[in-house]
Protein backbone atom coordinates (compact mmCIF):
# COMPACT_ATOMS: atom_id res chain seq x y z
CA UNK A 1 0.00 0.00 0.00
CA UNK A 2 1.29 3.51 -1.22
CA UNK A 3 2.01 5.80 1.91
CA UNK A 4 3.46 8.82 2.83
CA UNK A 5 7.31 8.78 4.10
CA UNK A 6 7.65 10.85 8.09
CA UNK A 7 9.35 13.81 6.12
CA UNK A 8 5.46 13.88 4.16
CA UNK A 9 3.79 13.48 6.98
CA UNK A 10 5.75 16.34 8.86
CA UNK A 11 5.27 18.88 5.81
CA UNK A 12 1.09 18.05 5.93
CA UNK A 13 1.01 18.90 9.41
CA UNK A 14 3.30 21.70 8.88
CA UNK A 15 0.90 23.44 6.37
CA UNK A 16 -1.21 23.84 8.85
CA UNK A 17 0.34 26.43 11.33
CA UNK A 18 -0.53 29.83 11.57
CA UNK A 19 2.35 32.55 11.29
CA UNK A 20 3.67 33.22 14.54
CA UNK A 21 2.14 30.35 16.77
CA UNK A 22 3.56 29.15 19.68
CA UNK A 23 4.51 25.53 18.94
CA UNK A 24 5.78 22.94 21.08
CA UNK A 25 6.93 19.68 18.89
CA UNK A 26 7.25 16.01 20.48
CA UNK A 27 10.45 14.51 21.08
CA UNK A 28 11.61 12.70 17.90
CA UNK A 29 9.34 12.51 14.88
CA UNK A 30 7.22 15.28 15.21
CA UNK A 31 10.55 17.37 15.93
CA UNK A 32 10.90 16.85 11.88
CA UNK A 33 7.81 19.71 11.18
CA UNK A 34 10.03 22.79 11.70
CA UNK A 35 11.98 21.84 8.51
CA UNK A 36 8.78 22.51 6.32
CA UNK A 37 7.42 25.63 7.47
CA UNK A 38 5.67 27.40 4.21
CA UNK A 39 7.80 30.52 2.96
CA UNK A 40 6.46 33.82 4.54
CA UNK A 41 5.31 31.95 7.51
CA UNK A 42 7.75 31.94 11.01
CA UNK A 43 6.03 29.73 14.08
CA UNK A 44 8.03 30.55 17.62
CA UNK A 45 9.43 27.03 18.70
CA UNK A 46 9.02 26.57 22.63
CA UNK A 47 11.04 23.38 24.29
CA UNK A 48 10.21 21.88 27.88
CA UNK A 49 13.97 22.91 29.01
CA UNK A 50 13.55 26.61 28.44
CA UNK A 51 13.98 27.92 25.26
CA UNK A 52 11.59 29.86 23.26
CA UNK A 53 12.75 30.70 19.86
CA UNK A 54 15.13 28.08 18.67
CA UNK A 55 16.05 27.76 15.29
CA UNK A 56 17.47 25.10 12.93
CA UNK A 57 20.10 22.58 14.32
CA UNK A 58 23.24 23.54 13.25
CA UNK A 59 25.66 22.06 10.35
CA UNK A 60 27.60 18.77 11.84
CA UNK A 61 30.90 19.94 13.99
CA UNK A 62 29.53 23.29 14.69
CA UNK A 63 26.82 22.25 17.34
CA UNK A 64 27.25 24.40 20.76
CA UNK A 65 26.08 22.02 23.42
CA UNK A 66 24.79 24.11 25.98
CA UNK A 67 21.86 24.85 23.46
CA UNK A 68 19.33 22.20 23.28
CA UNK A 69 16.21 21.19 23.14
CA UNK A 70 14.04 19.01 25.24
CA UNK A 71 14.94 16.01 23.07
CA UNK A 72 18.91 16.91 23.45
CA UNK A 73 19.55 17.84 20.69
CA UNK A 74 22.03 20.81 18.97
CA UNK A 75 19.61 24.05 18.34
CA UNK A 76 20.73 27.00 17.12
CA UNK A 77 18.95 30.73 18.43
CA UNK A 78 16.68 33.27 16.11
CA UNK A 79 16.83 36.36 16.97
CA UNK A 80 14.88 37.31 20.31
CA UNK A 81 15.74 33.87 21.40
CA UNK A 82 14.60 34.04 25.33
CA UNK A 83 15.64 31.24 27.94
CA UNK A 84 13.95 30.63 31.24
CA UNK A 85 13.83 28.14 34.01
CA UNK A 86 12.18 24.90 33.36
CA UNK A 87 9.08 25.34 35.83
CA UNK A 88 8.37 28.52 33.69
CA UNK A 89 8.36 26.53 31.21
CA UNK A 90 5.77 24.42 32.53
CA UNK A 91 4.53 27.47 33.71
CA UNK A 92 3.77 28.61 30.06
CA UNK A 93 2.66 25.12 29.05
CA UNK A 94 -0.15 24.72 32.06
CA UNK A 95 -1.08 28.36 31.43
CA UNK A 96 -2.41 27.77 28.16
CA UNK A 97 0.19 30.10 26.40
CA UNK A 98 0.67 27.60 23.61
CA UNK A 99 -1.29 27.47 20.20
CA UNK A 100 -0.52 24.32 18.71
CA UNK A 101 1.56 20.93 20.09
CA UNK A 102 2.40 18.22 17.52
CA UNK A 103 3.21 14.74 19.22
CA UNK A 104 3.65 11.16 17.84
CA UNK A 105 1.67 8.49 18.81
CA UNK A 106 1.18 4.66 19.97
CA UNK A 107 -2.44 4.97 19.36
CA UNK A 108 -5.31 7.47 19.26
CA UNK A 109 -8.73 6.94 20.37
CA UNK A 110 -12.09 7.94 18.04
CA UNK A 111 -13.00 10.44 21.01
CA UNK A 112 -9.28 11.74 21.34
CA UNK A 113 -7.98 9.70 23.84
CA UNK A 114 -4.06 9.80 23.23
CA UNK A 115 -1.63 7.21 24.23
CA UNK A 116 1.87 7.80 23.14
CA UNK A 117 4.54 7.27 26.49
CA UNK A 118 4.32 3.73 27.54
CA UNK A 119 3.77 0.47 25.53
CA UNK A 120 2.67 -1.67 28.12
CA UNK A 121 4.15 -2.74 31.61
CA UNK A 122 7.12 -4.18 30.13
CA UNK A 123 8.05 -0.81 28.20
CA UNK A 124 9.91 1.96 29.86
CA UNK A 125 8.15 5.21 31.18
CA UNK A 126 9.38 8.17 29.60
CA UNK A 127 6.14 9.99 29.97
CA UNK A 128 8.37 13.40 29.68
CA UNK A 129 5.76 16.84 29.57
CA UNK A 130 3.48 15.11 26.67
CA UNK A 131 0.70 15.41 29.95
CA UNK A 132 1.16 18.87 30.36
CA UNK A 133 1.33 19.89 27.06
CA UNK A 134 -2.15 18.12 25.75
CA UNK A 135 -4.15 19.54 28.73
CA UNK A 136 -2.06 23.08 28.47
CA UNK A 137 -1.56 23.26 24.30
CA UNK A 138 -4.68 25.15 22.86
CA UNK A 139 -5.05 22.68 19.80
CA UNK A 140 -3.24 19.12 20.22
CA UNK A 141 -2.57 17.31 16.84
CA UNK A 142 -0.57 14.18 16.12
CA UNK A 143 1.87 12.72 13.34
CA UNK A 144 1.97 8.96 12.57
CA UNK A 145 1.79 5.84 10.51
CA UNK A 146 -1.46 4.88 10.13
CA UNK A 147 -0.40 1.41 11.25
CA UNK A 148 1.98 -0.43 13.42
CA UNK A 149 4.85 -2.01 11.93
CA UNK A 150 3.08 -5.05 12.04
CA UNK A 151 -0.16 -3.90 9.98
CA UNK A 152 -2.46 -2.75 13.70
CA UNK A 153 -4.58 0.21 13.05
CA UNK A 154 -3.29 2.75 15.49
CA UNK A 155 -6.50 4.80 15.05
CA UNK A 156 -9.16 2.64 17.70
CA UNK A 157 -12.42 3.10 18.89
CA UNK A 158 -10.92 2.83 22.26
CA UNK A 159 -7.06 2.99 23.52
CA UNK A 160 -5.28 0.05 24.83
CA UNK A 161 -2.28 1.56 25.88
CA UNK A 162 -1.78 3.81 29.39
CA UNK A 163 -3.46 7.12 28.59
CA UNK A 164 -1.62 10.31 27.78
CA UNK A 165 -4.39 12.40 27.90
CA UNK A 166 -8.42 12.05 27.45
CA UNK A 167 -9.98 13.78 24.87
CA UNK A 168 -7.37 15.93 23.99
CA UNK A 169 -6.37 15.30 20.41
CA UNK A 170 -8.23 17.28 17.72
CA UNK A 171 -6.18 15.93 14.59
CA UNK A 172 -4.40 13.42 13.30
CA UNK A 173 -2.14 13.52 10.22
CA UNK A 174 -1.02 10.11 9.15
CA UNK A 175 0.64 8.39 6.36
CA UNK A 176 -2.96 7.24 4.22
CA UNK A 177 -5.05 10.19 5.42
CA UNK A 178 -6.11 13.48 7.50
CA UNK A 179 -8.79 12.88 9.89
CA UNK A 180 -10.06 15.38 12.68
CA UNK A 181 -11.99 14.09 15.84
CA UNK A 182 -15.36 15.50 16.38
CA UNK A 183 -18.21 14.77 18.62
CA UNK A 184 -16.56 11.77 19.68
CA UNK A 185 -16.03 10.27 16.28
CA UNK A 186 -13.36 10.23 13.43
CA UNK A 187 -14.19 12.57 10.22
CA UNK A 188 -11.83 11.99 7.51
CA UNK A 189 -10.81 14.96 5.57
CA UNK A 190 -8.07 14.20 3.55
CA UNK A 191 -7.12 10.60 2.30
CA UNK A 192 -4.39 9.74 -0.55
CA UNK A 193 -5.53 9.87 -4.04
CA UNK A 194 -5.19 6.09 -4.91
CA UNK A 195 -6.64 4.92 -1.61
CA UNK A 196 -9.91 4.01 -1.76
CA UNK A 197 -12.41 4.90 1.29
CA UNK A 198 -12.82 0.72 1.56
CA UNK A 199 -8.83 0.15 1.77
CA UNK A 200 -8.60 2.64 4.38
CA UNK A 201 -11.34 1.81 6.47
CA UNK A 202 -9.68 -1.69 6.76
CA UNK A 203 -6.18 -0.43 8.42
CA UNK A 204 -8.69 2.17 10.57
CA UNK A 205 -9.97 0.42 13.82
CA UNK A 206 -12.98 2.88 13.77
CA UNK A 207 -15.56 3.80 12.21
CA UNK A 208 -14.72 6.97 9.94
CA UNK A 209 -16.71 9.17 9.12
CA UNK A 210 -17.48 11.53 5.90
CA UNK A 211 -19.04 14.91 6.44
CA UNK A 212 -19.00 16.60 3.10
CA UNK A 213 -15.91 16.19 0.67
CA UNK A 214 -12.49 14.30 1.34
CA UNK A 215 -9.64 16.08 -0.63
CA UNK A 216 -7.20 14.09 -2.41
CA UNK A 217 -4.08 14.20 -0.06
CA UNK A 218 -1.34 15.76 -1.75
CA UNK A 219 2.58 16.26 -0.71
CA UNK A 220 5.82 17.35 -2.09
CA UNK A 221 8.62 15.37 -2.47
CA UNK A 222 10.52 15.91 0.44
């Protein structure tokens, strides 16, 4: 089945932020979407370790260590770079001073349940601020295959996984499709051109929904 490579994923998810959000990005993966923000648009980057501002990492061999992110790795400063102690951090995050935060994902539920820190009881808890920052984030979206690596639908009616957050996530972007939750339910609103609504409803573990007309989902190569 045709699907959509992480750096895809990351640019559909990146179209999608407003010009000067706040933005918080998940540890790994999602860290990817501040490659492919559109020209003319500039979000402000915020990381869990207190920086607000951060920029590209730097070239290989030029990385100053004392300046990273959350996920430890090199960042470099735009201008009016600010840096501030980690509870003020949090501080920002519980306040609701953040627009948007873009996390990965083990598995998201139809009413936007999110489970994305622990695997089961023999998997190691690295929980990190992903529970502050879906209660605190003003919109909470997530980037992900659309299945496991061995073919599970990670979209369910219900999570299996320990809980992130409840009802927290408002969109997903994955590698097959687009799909908001509303009311409770999944309403796909983009899907891949050569997909058909049968094929993905088979690697979806809940019912999706249609509410007027799915766009053909449609990437660069990057």
């Amino acid at each position: 089945m045709q699907k959509l490579t992480n750096n895809q994923i990351a640019w559909r998810a990146a179209q999608d932020i407003a010009d000067g959000a706040y933005v918080n990005l998940g540890i790994g993966f999602p860290e990817k979407v501040a490659q492919f923000q559109p020209p003319g648009r500039q979000a402000i980057f915020h990381t869990e370790n207190g920086i607000l501002n951060f920029g590209e990492s730097p070239a290989p061999g030029t990385e100053d260590w004392d300046l990273i992110n959350a996920g430890k790795r090199a960042v470099t400063l735009n201008a009016g770079a600010s840096f501030f102690h980690h509870a003020d951090s949090f501080a920002m995050v519980r306040g609701g001073h953040l627009d948007v935060a873009i996390l990965g994902a083990y598995e998201v539920a139809e009413n936007g349940d999110l489970a994305n820190w622990s695997t089961g009881p023999k998997g190691v808890p690295a929980v990190g601020g992903a529970m502050d920052l879906v209660h605190g984030a003003k919109r909470v979206a997530v980037i992900t295959d659309h299945v496991t690596k061995d073919g599970r639908p990670k979209l369910l009616q219900s999570c299996t996984l320990p809980l992130t957050g409840v009802g927290c996530v408002t969109r997903v972007y994955t590698s097959l499709a687009v799909v908001d939750v509303e009311g409770g339910r999944f309403v796909l609103r983009e899907k891949l051109a050569g997909l058909s609504f049968d094929d993905l409803q088979s690697v979806t573990g809940a019912t999706l929904h249609v509410v007027g007309d799915v766009i053909d989902l449609v990437v660069p190569e990057v």
